[in-house]
Protein backbone atom coordinates (compact mmCIF):
# COMPACT_ATOMS: atom_id res chain seq x y z
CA UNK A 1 30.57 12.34 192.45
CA UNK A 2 28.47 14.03 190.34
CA UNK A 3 25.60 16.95 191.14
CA UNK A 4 22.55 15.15 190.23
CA UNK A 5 20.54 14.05 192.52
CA UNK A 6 18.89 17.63 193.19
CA UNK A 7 18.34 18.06 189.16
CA UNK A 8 14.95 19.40 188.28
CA UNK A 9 14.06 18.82 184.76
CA UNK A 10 13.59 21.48 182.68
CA UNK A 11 10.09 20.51 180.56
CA UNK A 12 9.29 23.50 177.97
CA UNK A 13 5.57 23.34 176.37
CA UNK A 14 6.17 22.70 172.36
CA UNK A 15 2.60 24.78 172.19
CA UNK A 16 4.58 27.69 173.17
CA UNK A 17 7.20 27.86 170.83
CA UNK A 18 7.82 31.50 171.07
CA UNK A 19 9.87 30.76 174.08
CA UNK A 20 13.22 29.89 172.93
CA UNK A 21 15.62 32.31 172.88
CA UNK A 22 18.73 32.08 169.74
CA UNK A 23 21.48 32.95 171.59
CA UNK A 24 24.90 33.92 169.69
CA UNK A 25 28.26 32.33 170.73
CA UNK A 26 31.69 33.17 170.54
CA UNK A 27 32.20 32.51 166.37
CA UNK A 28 36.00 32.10 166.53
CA UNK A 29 38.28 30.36 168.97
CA UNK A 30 41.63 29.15 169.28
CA UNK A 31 43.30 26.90 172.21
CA UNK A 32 46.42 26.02 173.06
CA UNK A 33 49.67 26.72 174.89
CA UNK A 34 51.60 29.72 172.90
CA UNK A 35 49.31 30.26 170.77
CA UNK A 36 49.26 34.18 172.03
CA UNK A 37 51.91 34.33 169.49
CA UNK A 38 49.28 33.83 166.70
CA UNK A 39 47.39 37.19 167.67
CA UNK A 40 48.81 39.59 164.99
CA UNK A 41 47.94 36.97 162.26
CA UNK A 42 44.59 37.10 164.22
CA UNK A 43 44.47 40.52 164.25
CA UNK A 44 45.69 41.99 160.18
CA UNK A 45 42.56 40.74 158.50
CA UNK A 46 40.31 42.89 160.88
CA UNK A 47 42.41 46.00 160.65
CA UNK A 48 39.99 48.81 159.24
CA UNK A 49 42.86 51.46 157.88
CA UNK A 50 45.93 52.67 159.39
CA UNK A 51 44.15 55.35 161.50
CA UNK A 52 42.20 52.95 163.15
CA UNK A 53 43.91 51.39 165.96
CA UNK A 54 43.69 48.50 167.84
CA UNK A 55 43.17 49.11 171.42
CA UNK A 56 44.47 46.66 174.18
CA UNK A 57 43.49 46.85 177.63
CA UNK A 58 45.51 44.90 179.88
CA UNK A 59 46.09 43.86 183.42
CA UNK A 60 48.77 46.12 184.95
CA UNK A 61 50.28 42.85 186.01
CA UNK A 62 51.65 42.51 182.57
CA UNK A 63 53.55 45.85 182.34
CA UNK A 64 57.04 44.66 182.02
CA UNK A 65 59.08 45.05 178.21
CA UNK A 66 58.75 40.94 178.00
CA UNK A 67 54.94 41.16 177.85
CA UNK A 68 55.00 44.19 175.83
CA UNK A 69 57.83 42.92 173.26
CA UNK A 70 54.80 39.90 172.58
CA UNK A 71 51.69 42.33 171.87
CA UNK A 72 51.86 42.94 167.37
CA UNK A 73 51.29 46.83 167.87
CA UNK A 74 51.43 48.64 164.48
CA UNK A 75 50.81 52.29 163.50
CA UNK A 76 48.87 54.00 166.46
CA UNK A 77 47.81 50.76 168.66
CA UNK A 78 47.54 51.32 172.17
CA UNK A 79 48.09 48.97 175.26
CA UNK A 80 45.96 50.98 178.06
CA UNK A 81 47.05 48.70 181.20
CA UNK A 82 44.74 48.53 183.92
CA UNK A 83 44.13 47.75 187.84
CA UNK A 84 42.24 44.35 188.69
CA UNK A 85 42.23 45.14 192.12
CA UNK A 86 39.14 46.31 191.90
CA UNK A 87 35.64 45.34 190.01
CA UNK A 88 34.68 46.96 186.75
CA UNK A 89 32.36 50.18 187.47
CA UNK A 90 30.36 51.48 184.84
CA UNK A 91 32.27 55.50 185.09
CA UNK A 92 35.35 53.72 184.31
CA UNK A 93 33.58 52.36 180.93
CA UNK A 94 32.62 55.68 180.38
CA UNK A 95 36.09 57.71 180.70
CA UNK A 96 37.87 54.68 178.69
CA UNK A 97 35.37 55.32 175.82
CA UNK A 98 35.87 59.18 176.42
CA UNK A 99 39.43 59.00 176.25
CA UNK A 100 39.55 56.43 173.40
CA UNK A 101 36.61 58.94 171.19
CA UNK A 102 39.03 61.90 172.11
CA UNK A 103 42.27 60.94 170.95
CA UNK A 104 41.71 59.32 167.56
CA UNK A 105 39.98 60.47 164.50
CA UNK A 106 38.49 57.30 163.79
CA UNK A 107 36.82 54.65 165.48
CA UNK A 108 39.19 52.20 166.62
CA UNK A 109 39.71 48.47 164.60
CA UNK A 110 39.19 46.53 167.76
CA UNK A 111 39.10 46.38 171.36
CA UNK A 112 41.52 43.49 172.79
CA UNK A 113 41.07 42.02 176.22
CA UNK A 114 43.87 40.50 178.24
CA UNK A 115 43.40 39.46 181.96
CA UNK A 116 40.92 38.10 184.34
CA UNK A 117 37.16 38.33 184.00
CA UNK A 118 37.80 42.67 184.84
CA UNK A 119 39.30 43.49 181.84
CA UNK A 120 37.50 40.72 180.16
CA UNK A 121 34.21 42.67 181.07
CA UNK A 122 35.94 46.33 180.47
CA UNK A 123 36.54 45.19 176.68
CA UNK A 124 32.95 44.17 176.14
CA UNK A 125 31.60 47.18 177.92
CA UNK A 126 34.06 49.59 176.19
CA UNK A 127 33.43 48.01 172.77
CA UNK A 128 29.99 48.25 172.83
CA UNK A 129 30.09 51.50 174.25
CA UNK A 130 31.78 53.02 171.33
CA UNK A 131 29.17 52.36 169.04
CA UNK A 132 26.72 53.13 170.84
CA UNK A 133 24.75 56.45 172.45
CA UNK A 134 25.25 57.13 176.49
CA UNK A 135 26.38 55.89 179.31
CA UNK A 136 27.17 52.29 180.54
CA UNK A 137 24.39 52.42 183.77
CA UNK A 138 21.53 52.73 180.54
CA UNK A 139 22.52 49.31 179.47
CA UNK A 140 22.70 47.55 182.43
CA UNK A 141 20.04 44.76 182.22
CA UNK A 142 18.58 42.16 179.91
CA UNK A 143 18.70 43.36 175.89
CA UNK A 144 19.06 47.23 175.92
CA UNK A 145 22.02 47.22 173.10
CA UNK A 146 20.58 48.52 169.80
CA UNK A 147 23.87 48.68 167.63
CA UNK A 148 26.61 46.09 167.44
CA UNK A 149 29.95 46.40 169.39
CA UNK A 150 33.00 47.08 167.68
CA UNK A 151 35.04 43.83 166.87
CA UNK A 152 36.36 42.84 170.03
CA UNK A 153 38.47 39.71 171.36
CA UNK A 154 39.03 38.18 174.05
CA UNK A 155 42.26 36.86 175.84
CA UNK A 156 41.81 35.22 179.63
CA UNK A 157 44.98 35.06 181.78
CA UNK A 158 43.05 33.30 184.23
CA UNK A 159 40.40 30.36 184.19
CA UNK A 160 37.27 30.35 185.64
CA UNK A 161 35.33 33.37 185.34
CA UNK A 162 33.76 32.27 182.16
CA UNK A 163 33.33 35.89 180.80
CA UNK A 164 35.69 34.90 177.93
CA UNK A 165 31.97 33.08 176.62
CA UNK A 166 29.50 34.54 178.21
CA UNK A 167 26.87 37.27 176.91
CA UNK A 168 27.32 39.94 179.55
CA UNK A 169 29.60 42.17 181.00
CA UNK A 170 29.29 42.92 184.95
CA UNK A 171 29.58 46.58 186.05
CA UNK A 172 29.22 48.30 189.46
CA UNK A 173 26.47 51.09 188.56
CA UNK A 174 25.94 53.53 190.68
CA UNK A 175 22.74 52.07 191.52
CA UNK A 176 23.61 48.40 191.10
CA UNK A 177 25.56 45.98 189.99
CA UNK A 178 23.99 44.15 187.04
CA UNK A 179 25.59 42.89 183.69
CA UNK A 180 25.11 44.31 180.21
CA UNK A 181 23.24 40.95 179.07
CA UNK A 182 23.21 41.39 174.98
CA UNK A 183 23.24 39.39 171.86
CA UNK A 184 26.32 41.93 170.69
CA UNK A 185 28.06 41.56 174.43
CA UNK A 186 29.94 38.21 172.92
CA UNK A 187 33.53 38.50 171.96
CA UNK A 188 34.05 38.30 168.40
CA UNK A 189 37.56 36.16 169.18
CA UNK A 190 38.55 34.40 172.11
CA UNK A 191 42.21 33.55 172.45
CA UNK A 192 42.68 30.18 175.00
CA UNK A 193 46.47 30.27 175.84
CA UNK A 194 47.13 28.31 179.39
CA UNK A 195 50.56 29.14 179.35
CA UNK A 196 49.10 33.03 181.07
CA UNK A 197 48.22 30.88 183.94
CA UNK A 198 51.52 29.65 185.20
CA UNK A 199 51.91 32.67 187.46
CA UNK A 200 48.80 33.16 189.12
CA UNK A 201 48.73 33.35 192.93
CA UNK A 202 47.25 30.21 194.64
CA UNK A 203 44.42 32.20 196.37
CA UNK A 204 43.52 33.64 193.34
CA UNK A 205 43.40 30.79 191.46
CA UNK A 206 41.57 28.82 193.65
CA UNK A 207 38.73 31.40 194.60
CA UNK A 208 38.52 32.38 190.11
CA UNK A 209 38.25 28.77 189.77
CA UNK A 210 35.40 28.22 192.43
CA UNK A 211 33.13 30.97 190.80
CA UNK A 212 33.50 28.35 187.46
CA UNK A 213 32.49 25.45 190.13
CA UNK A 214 29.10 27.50 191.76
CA UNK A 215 28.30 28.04 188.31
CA UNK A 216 27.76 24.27 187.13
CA UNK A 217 26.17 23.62 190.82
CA UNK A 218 23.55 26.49 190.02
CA UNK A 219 23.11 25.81 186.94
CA UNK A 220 22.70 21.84 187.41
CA UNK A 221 20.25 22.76 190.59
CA UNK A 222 18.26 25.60 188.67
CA UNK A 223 15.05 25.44 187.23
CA UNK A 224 16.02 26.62 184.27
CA UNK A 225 17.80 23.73 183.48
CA UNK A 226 17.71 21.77 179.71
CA UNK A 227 19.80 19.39 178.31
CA UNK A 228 21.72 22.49 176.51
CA UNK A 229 22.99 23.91 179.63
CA UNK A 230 23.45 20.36 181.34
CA UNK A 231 26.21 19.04 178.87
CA UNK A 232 27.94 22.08 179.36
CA UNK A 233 27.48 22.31 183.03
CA UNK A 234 28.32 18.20 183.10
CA UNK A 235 31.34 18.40 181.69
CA UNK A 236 32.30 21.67 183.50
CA UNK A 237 32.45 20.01 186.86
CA UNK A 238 33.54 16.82 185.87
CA UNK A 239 37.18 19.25 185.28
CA UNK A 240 36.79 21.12 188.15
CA UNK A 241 36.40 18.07 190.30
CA UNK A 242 39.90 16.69 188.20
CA UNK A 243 41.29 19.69 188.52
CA UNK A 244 40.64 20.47 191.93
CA UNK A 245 40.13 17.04 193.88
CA UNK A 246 42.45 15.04 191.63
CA UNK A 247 46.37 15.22 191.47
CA UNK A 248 47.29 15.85 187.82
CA UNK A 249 50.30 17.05 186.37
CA UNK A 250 50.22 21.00 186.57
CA UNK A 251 49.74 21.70 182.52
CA UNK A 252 47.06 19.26 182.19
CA UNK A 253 45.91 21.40 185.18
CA UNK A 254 45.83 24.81 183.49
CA UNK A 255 44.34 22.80 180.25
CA UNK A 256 41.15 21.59 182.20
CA UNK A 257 40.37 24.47 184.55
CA UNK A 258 40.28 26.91 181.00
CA UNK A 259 38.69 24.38 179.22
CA UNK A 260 35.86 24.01 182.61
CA UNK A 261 36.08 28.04 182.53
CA UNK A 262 34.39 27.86 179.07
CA UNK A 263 32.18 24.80 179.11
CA UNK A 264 30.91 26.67 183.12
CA UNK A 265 30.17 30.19 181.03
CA UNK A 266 28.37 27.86 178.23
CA UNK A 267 26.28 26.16 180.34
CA UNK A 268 24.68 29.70 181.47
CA UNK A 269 23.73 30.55 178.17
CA UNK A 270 20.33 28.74 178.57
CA UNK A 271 19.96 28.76 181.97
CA UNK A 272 21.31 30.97 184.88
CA UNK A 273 23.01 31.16 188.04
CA UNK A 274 21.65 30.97 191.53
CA UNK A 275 21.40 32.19 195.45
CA UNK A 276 25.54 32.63 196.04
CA UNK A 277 26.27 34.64 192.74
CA UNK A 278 22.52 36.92 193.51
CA UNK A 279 24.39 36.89 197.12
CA UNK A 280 27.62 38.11 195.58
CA UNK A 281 26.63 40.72 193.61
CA UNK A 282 25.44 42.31 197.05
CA UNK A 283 28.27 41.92 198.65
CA UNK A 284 30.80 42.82 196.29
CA UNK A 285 28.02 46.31 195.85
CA UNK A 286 28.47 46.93 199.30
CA UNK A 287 31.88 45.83 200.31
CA UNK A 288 33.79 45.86 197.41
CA UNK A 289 34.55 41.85 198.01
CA UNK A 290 35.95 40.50 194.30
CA UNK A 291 33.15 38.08 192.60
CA UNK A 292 35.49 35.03 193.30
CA UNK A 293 35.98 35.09 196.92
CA UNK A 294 32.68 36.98 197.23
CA UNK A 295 31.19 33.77 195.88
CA UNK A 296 32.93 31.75 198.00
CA UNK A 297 32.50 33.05 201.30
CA UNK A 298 28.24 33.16 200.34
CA UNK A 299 28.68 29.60 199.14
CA UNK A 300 29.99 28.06 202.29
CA UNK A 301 26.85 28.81 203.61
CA UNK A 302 24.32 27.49 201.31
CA UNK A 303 24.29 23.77 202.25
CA UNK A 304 20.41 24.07 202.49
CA UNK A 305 20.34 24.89 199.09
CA UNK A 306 23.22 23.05 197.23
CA UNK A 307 24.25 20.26 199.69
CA UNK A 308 25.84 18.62 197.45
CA UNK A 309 27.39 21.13 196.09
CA UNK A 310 28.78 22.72 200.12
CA UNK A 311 30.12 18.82 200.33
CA UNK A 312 32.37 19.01 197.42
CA UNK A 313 33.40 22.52 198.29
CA UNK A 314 34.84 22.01 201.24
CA UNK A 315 36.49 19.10 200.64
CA UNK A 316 38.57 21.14 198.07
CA UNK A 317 39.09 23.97 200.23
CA UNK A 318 40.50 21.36 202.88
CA UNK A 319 42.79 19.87 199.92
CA UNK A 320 44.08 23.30 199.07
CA UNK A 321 44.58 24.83 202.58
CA UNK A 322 42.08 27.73 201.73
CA UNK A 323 41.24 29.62 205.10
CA UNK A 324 38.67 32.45 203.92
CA UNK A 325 38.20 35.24 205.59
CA UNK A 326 35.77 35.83 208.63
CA UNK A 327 33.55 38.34 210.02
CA UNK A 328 33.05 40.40 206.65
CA UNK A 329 30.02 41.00 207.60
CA UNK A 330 30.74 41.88 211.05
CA UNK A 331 30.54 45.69 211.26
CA UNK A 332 27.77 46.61 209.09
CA UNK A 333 24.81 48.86 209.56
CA UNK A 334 20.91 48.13 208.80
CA UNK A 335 21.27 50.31 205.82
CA UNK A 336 24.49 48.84 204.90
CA UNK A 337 22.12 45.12 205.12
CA UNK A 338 19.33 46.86 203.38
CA UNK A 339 21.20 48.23 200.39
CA UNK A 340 23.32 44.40 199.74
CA UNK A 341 19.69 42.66 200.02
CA UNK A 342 18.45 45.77 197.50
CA UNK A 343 21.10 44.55 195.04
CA UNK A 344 20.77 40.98 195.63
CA UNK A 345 17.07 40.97 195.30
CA UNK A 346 16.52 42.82 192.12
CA UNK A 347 18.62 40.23 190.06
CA UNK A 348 14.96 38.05 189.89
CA UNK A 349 16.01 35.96 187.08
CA UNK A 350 18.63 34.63 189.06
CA UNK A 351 16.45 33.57 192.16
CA UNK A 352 14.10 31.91 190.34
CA UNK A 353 16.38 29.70 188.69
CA UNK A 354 17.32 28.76 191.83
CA UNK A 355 14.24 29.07 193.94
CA UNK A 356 11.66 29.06 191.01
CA UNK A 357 8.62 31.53 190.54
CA UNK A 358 7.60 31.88 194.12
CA UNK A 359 11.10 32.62 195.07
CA UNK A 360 9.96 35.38 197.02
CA UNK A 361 8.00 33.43 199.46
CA UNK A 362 11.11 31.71 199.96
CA UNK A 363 13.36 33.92 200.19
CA UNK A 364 12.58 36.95 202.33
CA UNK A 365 14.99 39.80 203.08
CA UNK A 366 14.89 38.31 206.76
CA UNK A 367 16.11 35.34 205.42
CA UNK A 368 19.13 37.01 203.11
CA UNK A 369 20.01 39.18 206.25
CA UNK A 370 20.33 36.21 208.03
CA UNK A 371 22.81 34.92 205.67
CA UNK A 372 24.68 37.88 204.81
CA UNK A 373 25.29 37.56 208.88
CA UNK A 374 26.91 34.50 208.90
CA UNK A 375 29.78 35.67 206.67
């Protein structure tokens, strides 16, 4: 079953050539299961002197002597781990580019990556935040980088987020939540080993894999939509829907969903997401929900918008057993409603891909209350 029936075809004028956008990808990628073992001959080339560290930040779920005995630390490299529990907040950019600025004398070789689409996001933000002026809230938004980031790669443990390819990094401000959308966000190196995935929690895998699902359905439904982003988003859900609805051996498993992971992420490059990631970002502002199960408690509510897309959904939460949770929502005040629909509202370029340029005759903050209710 594919999502295609609700496609609106994205026409651009040829008169108006200015329009197109050249977007950078990730320039060097490798795939495969092990292949983490290939990082330090990754790594040497990009080595600036012996002053100049590499700086790894982790996952705290890897901070065992196995996992450590695998990273190639030489001279003064350091493997900062970090909490996942909760999402990446701009302050936290800040002191990890304070600390990092205080303790060596030069600026380190790299900034390395290793865990879900937090630390993913952390890297970006902390490499580009060490090369350039201020804080992380001034470059939240579309294009406010001036300098490049310092070389910076990429490793996911888990498949779905897409930030391993995308061109932002999503912080919690302290007046928003809102991506630092650049040309130099981009990792410089992604790693693809599945092999990470093998101990992920079910949950979590299901709910990191759904946000790589809403992503092809908004990006399919938008009105942003090309041909550029629809092979990406094509082929995206034609491995979710393997992955999820069909019964495959387990590595062929991990192989799709981080191979739908990046095709998802490409497929946003030249178009954008929709109502339940705008939804999200409110929610997880608010509540602190994580963007995966944030997205999937908005989504099961959005069958006026992606019917298709609700149908599919819940026929893989039935296959998985996935019982989300209920009355989020439940307790919160006017304000509490006012400030979510504040958050979700200001991310415009996300609305009208999904709703298109009147979007806000559409959707009224009645409306989003209304929905923000139901969860």
């Amino acid at each position: 079953m594919k999502i295609e029936s609700n496609l609106k075809k994205h026409k651009i004028n040829p008169a108006n050539k200015t329009t197109y956008r050249n977007f950078p990808m990730v320039p060097k990628v490798i795939f495969g299961a092990g292949s983490f073992s290939q990082l330090s001959d990754i790594l040497l080339p990009m080595r600036k002197s012996s002053e100049a560290p590499f700086i790894f930040l982790v996952d705290d779920f890897f901070e065992n002597e196995q996992f450590l005995a695998q990273v190639p630390l030489m001279f003064n490299d350091e493997v900062i781990f970090i909490s996942a529990e909760e999402e990446p907040k701009t302050a936290q950019v800040d002191a990890l580019v304070a600390q990092i600025r205080e303790k060596y004398s030069e600026l380190p070789s790299g900034i390395i990556g290793i865990g879900g689409g937090t630390l993913l996001d952390l890297a970006k933000a902390v490499s580009i935040l060490l090369n350039n002026k201020g804080l992380a809230k001034d470059y939240q938004g579309w294009d406010l980088v001036n300098k490049p980031a310092l070389y910076h790669v990429g490793i996911p443990t888990i498949s779905g987020t897409g930030a391993e390819v995308s061109r932002t990094t999503v912080l919690l401000g302290p007046e928003k939540k809102l991506g630092i959308n650049s040309d130099f966000t981009p990792f410089d190196q992604v790693l693809l080993d599945p092999d990470f995935s093998k101990t992920v929690p079910k949950d979590q895998w299901f709910y990191t894999g759904m946000d790589c699902f809403i992503h092809c359905v908004e990006s399919l439904t938008g009105t942003y939509l090309n041909a550029f982003s629809q092979s990406y988003g094509e082929k995206a859900m034609e491995l979710c829907q393997d992955v999820f609805l069909g019964d495959i051996p387990a590595e062929d498993s991990r192989d799709k969903l981080m191979m739908a992971s990046w095709h998802g992420g490409m497929s946003i490059a030249y178009s954008q997401v929709g109502v339940a990631h705008a939804m999200s970002y409110g929610l997880s502002y608010v509540l602190g929900v994580k963007h995966g199960i944030g997205n999937c408690l908005v989504f099961q509510h959005l069958e006026e918008f992606y019917p298709e897309g609700v149908v599919l959904f819940n026929k893989m939460m039935d296959k998985h057993n996935i019982q989300l949770p209920k009355g989020v929502c439940a307790d919160l005040t006017q304000n509490d409603f006012d400030v979510m629909i504040n958050v979700s509202m200001s991310l415009e370029p996300l609305w009208e891909n999904a709703l298109g340029k009147d979007w806000k005759t559409i959707m009224t903050p009645e409306r989003l209350q209304s929905l923000y209710e139901k969860i």
